[in-house]
N, C-alpha and C. Protein backbone atom coordinates (compact mmCIF):
# COMPACT_ATOMS: atom_id res chain seq x y z
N UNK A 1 5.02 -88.51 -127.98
CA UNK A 1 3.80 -88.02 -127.37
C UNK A 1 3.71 -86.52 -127.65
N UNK A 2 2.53 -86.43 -127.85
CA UNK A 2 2.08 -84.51 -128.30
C UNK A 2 1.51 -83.95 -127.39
N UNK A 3 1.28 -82.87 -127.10
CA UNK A 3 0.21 -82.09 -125.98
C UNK A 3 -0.48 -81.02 -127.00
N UNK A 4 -1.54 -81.74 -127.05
CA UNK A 4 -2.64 -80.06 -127.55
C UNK A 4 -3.69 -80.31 -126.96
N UNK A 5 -4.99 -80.54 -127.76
CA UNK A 5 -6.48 -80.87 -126.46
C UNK A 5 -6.28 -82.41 -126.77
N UNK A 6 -5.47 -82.99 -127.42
CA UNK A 6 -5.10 -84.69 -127.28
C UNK A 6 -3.91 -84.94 -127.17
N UNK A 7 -3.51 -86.32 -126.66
CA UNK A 7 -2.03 -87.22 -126.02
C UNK A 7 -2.51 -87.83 -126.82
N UNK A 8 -1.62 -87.67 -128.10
CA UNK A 8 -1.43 -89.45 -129.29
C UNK A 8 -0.06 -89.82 -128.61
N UNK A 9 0.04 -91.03 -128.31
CA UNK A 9 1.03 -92.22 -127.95
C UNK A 9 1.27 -92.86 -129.43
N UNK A 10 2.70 -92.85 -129.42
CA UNK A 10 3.08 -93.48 -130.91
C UNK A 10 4.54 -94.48 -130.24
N UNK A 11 4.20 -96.32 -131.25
CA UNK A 11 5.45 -96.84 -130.66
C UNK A 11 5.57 -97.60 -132.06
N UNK A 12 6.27 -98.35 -132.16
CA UNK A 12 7.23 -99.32 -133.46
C UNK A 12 6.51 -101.12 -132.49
N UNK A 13 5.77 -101.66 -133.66
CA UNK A 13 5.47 -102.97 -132.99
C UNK A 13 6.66 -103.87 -133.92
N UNK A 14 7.28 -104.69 -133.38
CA UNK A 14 8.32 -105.56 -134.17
C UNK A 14 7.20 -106.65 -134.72
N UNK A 15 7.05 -107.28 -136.27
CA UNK A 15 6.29 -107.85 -136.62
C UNK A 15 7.17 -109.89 -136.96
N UNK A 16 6.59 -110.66 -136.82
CA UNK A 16 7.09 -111.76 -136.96
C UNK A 16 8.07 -112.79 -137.64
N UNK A 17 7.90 -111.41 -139.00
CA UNK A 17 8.83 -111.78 -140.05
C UNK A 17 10.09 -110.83 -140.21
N UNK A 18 10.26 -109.98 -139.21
CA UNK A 18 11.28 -109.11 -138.90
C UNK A 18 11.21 -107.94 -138.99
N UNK A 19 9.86 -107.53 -139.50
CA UNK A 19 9.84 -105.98 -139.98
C UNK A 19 9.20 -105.20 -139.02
N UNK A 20 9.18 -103.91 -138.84
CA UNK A 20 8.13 -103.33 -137.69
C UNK A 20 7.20 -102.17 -138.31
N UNK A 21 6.26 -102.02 -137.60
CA UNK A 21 4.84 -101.21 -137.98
C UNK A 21 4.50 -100.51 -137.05
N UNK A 22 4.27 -99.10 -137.07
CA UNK A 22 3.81 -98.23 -136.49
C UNK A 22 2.32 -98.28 -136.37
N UNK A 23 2.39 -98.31 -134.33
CA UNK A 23 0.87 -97.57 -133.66
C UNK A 23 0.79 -96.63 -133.53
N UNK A 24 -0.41 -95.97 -133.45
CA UNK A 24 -0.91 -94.74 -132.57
C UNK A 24 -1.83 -94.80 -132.11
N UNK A 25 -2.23 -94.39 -130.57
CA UNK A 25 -3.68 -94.17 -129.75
C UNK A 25 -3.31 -92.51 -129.18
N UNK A 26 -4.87 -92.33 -129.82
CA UNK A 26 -4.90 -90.96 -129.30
C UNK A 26 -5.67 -90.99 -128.34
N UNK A 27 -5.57 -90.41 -127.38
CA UNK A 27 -6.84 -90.08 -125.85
C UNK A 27 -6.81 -88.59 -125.90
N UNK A 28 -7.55 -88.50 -124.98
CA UNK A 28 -8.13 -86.79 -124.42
C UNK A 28 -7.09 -86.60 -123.41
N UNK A 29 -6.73 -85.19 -123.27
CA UNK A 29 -5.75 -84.41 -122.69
C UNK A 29 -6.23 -84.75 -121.34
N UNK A 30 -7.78 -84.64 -120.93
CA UNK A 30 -8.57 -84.39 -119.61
C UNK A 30 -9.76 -85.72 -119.49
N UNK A 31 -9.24 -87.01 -119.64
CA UNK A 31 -10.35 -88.17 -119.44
C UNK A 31 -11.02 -88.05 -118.71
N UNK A 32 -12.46 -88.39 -118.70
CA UNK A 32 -13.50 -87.98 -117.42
C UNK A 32 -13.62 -89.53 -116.75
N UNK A 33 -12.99 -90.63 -117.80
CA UNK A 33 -12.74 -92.06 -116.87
C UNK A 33 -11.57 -92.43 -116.27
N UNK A 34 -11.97 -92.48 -115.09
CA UNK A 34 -10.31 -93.21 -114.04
C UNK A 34 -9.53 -94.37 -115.02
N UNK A 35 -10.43 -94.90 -115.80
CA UNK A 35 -9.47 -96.21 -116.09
C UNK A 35 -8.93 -96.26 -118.06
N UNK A 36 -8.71 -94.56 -118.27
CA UNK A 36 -8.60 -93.90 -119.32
C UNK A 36 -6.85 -94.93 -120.00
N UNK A 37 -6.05 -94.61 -118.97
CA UNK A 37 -5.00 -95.19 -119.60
C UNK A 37 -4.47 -96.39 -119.24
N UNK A 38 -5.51 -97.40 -118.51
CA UNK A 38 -5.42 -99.09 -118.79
C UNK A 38 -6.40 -99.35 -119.67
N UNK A 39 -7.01 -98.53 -120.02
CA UNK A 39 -8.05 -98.97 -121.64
C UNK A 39 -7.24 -98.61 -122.64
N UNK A 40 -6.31 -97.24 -122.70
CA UNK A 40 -5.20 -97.45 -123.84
C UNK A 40 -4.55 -98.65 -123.95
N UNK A 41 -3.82 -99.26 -122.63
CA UNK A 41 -2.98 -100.13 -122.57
C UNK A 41 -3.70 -101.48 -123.47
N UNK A 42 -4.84 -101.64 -122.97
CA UNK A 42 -5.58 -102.93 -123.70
C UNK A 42 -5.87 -102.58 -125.08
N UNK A 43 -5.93 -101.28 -125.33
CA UNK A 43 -5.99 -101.33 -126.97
C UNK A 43 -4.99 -101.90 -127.47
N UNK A 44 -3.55 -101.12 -127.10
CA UNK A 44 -2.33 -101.33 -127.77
C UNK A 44 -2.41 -103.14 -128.42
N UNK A 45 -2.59 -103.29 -126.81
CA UNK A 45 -2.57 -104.94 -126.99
C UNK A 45 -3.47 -105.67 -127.98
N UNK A 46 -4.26 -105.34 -128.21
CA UNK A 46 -5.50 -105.81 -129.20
C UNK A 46 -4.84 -105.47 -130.63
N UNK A 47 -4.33 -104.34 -130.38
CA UNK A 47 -4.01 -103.65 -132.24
C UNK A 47 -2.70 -104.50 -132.30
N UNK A 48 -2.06 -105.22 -131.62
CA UNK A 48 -0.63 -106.00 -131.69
C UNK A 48 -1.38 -107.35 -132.30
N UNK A 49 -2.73 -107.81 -132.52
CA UNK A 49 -3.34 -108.79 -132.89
C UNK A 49 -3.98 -108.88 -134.42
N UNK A 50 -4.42 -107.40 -134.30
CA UNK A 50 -5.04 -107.17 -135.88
C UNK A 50 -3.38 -106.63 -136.85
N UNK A 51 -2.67 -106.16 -136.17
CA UNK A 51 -1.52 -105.95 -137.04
C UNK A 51 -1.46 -107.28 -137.62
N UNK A 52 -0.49 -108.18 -136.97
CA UNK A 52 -0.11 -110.00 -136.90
C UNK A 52 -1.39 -110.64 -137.94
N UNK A 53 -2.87 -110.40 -138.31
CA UNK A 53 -3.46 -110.80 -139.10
C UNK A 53 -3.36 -110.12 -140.81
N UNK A 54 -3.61 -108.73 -140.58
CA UNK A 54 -3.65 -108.26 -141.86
C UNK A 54 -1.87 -108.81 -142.14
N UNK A 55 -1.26 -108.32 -141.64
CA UNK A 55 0.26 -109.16 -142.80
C UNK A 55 -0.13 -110.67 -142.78
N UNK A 56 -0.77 -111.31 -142.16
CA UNK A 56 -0.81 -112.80 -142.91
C UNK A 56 -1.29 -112.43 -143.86
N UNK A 57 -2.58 -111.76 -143.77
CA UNK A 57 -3.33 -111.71 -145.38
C UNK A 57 -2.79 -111.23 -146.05
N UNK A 58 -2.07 -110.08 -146.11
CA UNK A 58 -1.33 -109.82 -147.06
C UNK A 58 -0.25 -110.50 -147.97
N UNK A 59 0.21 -111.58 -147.19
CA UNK A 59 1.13 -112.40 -147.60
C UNK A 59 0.43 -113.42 -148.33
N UNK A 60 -0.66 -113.56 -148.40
CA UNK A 60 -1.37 -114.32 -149.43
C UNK A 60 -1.24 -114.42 -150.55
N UNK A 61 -0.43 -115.69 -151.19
CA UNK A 61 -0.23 -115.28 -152.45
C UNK A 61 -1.44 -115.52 -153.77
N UNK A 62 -2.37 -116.14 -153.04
CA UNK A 62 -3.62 -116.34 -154.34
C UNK A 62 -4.59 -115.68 -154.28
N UNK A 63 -4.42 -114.31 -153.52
CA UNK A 63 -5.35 -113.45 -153.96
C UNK A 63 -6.51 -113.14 -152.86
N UNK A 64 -7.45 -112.18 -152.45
CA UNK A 64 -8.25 -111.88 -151.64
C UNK A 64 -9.37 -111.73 -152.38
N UNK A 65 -10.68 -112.20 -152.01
CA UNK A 65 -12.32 -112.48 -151.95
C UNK A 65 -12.87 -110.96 -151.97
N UNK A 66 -13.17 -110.26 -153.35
CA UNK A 66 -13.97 -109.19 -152.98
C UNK A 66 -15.16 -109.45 -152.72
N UNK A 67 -16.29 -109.38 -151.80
CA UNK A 67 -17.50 -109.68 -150.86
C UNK A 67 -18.49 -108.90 -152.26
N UNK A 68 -18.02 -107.69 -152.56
CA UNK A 68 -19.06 -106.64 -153.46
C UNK A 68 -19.00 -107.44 -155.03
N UNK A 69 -17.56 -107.65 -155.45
CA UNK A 69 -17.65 -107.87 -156.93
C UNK A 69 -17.54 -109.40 -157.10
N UNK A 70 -17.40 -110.32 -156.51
CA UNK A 70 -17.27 -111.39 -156.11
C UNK A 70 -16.38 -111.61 -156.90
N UNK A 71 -15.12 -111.18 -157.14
CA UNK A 71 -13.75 -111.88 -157.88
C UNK A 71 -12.26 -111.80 -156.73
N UNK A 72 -11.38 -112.38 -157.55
CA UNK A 72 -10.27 -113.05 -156.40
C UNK A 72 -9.34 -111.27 -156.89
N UNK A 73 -8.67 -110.77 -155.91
CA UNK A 73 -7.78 -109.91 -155.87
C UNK A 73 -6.82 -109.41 -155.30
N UNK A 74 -5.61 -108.85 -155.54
CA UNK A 74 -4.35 -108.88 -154.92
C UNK A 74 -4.73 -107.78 -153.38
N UNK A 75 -3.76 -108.03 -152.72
CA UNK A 75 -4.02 -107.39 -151.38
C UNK A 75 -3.67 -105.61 -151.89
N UNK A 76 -3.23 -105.49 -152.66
CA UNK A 76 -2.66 -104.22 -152.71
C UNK A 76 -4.30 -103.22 -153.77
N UNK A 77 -4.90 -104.21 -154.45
CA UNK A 77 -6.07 -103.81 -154.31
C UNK A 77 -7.63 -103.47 -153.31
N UNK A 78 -7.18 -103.30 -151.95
CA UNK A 78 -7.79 -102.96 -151.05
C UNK A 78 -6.99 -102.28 -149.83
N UNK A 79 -7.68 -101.53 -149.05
CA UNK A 79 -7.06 -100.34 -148.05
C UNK A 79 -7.23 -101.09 -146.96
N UNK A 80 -6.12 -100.38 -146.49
CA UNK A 80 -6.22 -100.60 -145.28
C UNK A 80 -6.75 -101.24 -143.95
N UNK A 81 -8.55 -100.70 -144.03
CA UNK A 81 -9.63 -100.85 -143.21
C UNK A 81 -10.35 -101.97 -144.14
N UNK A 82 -10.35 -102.34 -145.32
CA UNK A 82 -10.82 -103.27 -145.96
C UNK A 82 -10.35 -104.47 -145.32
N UNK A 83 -8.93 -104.72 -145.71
CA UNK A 83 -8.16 -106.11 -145.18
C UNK A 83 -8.37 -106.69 -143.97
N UNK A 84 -8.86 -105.61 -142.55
CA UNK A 84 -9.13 -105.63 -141.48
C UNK A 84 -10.21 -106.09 -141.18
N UNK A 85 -11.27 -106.18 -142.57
CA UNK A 85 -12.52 -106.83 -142.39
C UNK A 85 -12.45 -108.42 -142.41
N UNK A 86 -12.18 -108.76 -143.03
CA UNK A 86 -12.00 -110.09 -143.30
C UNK A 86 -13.18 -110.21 -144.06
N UNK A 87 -13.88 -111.28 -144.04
CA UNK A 87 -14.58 -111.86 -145.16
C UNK A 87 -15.72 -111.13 -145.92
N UNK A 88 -16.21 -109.60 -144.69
CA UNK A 88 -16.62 -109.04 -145.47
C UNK A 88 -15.90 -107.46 -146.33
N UNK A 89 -14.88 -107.65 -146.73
CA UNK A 89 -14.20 -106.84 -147.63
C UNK A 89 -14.67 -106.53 -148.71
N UNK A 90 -14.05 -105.46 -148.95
CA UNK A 90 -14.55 -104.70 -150.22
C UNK A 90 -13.51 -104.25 -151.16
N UNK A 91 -13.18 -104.46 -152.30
CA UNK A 91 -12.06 -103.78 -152.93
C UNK A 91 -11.54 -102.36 -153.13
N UNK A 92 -10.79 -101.36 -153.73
CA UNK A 92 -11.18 -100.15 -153.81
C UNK A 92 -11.77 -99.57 -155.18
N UNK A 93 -12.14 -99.91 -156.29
CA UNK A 93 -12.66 -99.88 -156.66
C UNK A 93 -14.47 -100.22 -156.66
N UNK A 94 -14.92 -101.11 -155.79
CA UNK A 94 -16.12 -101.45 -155.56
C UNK A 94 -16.44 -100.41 -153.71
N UNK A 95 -15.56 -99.78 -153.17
CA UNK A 95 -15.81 -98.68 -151.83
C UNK A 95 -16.10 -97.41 -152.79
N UNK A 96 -15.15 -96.77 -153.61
CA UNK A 96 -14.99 -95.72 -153.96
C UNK A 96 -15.47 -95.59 -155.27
């Protein structure tokens, strides 16, 4: 945890196949909502769900659906926030 004008919370999620992956939620130093850090808490929990999906997809071995170029492509040809889309993904070559 950091202190400047934000509190990023950083933890290690253990992933299914043995490996682990780093979170982070950042909030405001001074929340103006009472229920500031049980809405972190429910993020965490939510991002413990989209982690557990993108490594399935990634583990795909025949390839991912670019939505833009309409051809089949390896996971390592799309970022991050792509894979997270699901069906409407984009490769990095067809974002950038």
């Amino acid at each position: 945890m950091r202190a400047r004008k934000h509190i990023m919370y950083s933890r290690r999620v253990k992933l299914s196949e043995g490996g682990t992956r780093k979170q982070n939620v950042t909030m405001s130093s001074t929340p103006s909502d009472w229920r500031a850090s049980k809405n972190a808490l429910a993020l965490l929990r939510r991002l413990n769900g989209v982690v557990e999906a993108v490594e399935e997809e990634c583990s795909d071995e025949t390839g991912l659906w670019c939505k833009s170029c309409c051809e089949m492509k390896s996971a390592d040809d799309y970022s991050k926030n792509q894979l997270k889309k699901g069906a409407a993904r984009k490769c990095k070559s067809c974002v950038g």
